[in-house]
N, C-alpha and C. Protein backbone atom coordinates (compact mmCIF):
# COMPACT_ATOMS: atom_id res chain seq x y z
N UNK A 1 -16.34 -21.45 4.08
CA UNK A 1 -16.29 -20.05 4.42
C UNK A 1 -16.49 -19.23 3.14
N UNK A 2 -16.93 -18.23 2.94
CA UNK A 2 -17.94 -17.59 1.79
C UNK A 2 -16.78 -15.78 1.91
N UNK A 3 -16.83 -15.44 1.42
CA UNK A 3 -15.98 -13.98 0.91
C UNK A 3 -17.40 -13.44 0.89
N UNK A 4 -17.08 -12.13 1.43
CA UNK A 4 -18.16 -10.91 1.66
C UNK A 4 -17.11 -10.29 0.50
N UNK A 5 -17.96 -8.66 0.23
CA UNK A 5 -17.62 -7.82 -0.48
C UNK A 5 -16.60 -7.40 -0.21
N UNK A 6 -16.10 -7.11 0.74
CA UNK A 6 -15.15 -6.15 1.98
C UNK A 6 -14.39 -7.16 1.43
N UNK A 7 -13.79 -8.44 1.48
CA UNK A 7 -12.69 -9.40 1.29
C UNK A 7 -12.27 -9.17 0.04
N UNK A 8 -12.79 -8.61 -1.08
CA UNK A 8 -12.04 -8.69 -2.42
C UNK A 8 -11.90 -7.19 -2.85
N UNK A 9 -10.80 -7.34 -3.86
CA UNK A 9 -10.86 -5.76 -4.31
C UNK A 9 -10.58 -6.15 -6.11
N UNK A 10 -11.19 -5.58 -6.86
CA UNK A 10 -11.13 -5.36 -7.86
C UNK A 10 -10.23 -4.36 -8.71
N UNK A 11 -9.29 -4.79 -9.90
CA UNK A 11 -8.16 -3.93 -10.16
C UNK A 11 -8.50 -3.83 -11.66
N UNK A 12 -8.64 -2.47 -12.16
CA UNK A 12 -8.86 -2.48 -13.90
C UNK A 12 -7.84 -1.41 -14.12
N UNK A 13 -6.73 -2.20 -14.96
CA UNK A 13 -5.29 -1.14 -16.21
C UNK A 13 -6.60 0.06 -17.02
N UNK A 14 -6.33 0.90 -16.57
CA UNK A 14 -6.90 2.30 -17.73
C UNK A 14 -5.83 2.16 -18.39
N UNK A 15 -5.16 1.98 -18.52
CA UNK A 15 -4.44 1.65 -20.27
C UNK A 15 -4.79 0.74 -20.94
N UNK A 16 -5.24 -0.58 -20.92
CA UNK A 16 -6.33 -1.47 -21.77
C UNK A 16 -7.67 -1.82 -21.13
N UNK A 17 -7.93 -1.42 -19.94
CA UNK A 17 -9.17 -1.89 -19.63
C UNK A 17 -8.94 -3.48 -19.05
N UNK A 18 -8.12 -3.88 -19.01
CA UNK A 18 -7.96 -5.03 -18.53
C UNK A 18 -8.82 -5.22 -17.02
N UNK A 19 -9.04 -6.19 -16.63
CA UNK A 19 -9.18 -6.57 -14.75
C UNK A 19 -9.31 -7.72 -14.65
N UNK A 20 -8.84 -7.83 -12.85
CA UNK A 20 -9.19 -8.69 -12.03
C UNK A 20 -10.06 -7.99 -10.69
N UNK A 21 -9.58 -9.44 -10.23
CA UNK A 21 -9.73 -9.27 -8.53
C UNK A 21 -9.10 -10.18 -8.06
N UNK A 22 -9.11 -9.40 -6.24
CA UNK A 22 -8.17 -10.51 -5.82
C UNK A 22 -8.29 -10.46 -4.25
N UNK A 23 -8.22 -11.52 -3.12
CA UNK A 23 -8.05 -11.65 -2.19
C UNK A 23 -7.53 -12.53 -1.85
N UNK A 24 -7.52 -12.66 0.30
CA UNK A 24 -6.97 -13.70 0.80
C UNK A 24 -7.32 -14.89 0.93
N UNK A 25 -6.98 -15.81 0.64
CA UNK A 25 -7.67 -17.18 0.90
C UNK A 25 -8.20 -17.13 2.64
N UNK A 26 -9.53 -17.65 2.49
CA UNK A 26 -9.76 -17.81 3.97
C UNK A 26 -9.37 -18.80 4.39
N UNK A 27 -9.25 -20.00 3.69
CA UNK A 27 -8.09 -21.15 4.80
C UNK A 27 -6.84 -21.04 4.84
N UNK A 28 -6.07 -20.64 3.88
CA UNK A 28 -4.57 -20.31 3.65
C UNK A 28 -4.02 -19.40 4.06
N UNK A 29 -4.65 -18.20 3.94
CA UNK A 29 -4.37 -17.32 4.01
C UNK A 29 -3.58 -16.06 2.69
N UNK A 30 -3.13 -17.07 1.84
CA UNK A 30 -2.62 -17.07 0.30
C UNK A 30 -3.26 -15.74 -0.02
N UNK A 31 -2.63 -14.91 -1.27
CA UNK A 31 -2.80 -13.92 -1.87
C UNK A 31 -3.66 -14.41 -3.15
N UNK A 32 -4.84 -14.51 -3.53
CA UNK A 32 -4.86 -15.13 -5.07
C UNK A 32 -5.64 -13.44 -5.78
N UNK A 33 -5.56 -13.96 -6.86
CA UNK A 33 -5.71 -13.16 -7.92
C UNK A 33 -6.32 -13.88 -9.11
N UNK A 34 -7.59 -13.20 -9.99
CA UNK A 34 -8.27 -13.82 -10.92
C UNK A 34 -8.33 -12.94 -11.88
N UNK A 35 -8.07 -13.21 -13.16
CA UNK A 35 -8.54 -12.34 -14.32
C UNK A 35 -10.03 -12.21 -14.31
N UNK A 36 -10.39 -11.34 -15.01
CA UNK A 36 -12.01 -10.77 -14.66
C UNK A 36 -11.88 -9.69 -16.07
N UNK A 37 -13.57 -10.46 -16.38
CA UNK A 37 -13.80 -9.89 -17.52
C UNK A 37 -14.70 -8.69 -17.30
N UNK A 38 -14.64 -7.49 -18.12
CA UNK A 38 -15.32 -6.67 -18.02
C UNK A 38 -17.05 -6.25 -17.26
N UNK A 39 -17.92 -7.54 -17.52
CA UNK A 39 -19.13 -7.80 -17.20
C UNK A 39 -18.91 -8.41 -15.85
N UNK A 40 -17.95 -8.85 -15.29
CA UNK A 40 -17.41 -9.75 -13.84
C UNK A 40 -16.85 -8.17 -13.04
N UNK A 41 -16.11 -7.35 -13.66
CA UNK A 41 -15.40 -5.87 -13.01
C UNK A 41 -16.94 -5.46 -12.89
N UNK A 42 -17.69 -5.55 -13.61
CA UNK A 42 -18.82 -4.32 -13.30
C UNK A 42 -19.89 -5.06 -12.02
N UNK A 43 -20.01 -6.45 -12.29
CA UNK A 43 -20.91 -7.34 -11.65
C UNK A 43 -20.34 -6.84 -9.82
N UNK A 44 -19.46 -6.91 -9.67
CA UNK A 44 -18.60 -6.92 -8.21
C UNK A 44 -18.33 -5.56 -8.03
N UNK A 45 -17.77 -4.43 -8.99
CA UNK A 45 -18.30 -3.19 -8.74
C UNK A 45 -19.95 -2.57 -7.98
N UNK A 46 -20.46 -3.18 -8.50
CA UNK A 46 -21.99 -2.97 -8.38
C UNK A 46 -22.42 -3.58 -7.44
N UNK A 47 -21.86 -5.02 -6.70
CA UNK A 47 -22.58 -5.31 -5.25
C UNK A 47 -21.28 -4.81 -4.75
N UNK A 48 -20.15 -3.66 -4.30
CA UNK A 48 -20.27 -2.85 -3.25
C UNK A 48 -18.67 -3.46 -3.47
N UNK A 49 -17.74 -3.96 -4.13
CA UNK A 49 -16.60 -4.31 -4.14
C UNK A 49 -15.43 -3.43 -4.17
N UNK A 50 -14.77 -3.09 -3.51
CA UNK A 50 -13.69 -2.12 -3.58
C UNK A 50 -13.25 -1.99 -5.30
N UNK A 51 -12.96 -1.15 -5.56
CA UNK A 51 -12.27 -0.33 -7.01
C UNK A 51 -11.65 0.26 -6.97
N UNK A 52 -9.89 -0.59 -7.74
CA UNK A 52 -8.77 0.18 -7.79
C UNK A 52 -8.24 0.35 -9.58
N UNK A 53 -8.19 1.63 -9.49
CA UNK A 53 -7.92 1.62 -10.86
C UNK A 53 -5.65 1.81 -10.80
N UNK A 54 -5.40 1.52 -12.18
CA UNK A 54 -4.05 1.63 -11.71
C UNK A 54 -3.71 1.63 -13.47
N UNK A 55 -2.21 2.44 -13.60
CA UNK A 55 -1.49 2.19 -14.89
C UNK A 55 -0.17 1.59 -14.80
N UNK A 56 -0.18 1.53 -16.13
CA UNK A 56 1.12 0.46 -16.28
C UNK A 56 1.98 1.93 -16.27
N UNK A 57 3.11 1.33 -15.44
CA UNK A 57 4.79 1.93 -15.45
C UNK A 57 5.17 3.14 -16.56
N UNK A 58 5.96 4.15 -17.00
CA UNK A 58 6.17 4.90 -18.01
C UNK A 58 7.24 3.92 -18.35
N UNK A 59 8.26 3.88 -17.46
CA UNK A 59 9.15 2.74 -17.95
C UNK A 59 8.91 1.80 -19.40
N UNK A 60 7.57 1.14 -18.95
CA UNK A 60 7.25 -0.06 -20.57
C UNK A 60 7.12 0.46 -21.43
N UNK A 61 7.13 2.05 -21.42
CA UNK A 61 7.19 2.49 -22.67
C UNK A 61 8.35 3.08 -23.32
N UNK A 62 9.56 3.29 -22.38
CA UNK A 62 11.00 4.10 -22.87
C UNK A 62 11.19 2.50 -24.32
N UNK A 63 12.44 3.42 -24.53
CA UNK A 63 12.57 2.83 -25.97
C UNK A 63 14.02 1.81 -25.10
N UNK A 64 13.78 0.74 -25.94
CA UNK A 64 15.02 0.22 -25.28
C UNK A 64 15.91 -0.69 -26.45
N UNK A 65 17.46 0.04 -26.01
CA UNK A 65 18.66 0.13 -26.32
C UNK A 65 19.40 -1.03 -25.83
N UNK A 66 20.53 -1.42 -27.18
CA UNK A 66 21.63 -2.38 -26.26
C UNK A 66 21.40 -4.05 -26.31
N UNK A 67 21.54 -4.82 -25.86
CA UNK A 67 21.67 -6.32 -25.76
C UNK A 67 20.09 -6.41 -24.70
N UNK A 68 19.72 -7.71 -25.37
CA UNK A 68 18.89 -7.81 -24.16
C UNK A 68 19.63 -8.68 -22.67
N UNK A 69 19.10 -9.09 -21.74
CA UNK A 69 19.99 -9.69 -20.75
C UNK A 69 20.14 -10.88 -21.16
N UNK A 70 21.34 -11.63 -20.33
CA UNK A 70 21.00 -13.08 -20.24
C UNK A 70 21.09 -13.30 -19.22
N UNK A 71 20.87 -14.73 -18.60
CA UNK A 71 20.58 -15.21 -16.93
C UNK A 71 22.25 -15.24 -16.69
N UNK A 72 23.73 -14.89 -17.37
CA UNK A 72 24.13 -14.64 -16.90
C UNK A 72 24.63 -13.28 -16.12
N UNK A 73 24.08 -12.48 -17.17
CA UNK A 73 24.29 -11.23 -16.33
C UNK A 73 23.21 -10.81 -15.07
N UNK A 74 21.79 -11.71 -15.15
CA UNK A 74 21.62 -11.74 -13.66
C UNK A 74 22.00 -12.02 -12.82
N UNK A 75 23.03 -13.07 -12.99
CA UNK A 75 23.74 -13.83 -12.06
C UNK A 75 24.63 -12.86 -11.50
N UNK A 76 25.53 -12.60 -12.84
CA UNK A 76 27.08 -11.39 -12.33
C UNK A 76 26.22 -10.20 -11.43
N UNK A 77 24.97 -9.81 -11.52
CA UNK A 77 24.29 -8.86 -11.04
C UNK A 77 24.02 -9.19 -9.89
N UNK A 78 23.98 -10.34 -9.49
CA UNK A 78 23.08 -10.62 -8.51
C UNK A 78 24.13 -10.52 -7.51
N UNK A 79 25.16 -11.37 -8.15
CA UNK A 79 26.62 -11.60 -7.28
C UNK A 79 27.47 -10.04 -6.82
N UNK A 80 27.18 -9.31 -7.45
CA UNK A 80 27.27 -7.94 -7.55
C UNK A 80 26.53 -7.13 -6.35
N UNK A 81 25.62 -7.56 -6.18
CA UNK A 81 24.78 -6.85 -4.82
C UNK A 81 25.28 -7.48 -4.04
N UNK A 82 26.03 -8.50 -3.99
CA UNK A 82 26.37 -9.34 -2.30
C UNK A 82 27.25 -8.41 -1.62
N UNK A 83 28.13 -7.25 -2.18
CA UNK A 83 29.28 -6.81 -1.65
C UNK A 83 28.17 -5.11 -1.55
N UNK A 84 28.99 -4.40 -0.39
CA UNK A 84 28.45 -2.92 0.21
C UNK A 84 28.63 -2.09 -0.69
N UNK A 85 29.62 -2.43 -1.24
CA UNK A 85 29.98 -1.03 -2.41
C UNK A 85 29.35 -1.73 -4.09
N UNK A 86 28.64 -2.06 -4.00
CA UNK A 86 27.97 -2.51 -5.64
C UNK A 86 27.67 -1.27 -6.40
N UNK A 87 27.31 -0.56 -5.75
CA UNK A 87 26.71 0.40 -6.54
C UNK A 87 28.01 1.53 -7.30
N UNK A 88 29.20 1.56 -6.58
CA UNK A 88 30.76 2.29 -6.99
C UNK A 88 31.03 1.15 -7.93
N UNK A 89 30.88 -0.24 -7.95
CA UNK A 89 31.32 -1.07 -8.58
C UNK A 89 30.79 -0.96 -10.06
N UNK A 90 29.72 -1.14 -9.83
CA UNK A 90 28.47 -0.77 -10.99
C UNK A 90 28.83 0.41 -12.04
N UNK A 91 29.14 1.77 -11.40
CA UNK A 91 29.28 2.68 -12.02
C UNK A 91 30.50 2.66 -12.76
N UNK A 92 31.51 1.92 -12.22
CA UNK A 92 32.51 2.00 -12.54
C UNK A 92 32.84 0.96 -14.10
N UNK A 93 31.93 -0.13 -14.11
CA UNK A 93 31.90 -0.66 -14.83
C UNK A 93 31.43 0.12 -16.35
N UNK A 94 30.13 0.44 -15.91
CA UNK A 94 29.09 1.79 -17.03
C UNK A 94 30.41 2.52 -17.58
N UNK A 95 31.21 3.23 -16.71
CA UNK A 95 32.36 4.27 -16.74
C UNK A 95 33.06 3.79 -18.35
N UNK A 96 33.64 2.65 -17.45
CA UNK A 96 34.20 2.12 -18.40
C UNK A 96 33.70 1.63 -19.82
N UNK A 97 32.51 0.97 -19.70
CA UNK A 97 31.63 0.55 -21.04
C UNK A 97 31.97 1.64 -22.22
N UNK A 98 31.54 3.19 -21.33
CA UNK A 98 31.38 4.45 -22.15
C UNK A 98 32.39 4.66 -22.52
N UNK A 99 33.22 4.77 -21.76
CA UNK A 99 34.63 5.32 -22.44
C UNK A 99 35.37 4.41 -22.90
N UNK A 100 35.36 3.35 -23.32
CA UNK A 100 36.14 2.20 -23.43
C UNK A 100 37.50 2.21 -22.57
């Protein structure tokens, strides 16, 4: 089974110029995704390929403060969302951090 144009879409970061593309597997059904070089973005641009442009997050750029994580505090985090009130729990913790 062969991918028409319509089946893939092409994705280039305007913050480096980076790309891929990517579609469904026609036997699987699977999500895949391929890095793609500039001359490959333009090649599939040009026979009729969908074009999505997209940027990276502001987030990756805040400055960041503090410890980095460890997989245990994903854990305590994680264990932390199991209960309804996580989020009073959460704050309360911050609360405390700040004010000792």
């Amino acid at each position: 089974m062969q991918l028409k144009a319509a089946d893939l879409t092409v994705r280039v970061c305007s913050d480096d110029d980076t790309g891929s593309y990517c579609f469904r597997c026609p036997s699987c059904e699977r999500a895949v995704a391929k890095d793609a070089s500039r001359r490959i973005v333009d090649l599939l641009v040009s026979s009729g390929v969908r074009l999505q442009v997209w940027r990276r997050p502001a987030e990756l750029l805040e400055p960041r403060v503090g410890p980095a994580l460890t997989p245990d505090d994903l854990l305590d985090f994680h264990l932390l969302l199991r209960d309804d009130d996580w989020f009073a729990a959460l704050s309360e913790m911050v609360r405390r951090e700040l004010h000792g």
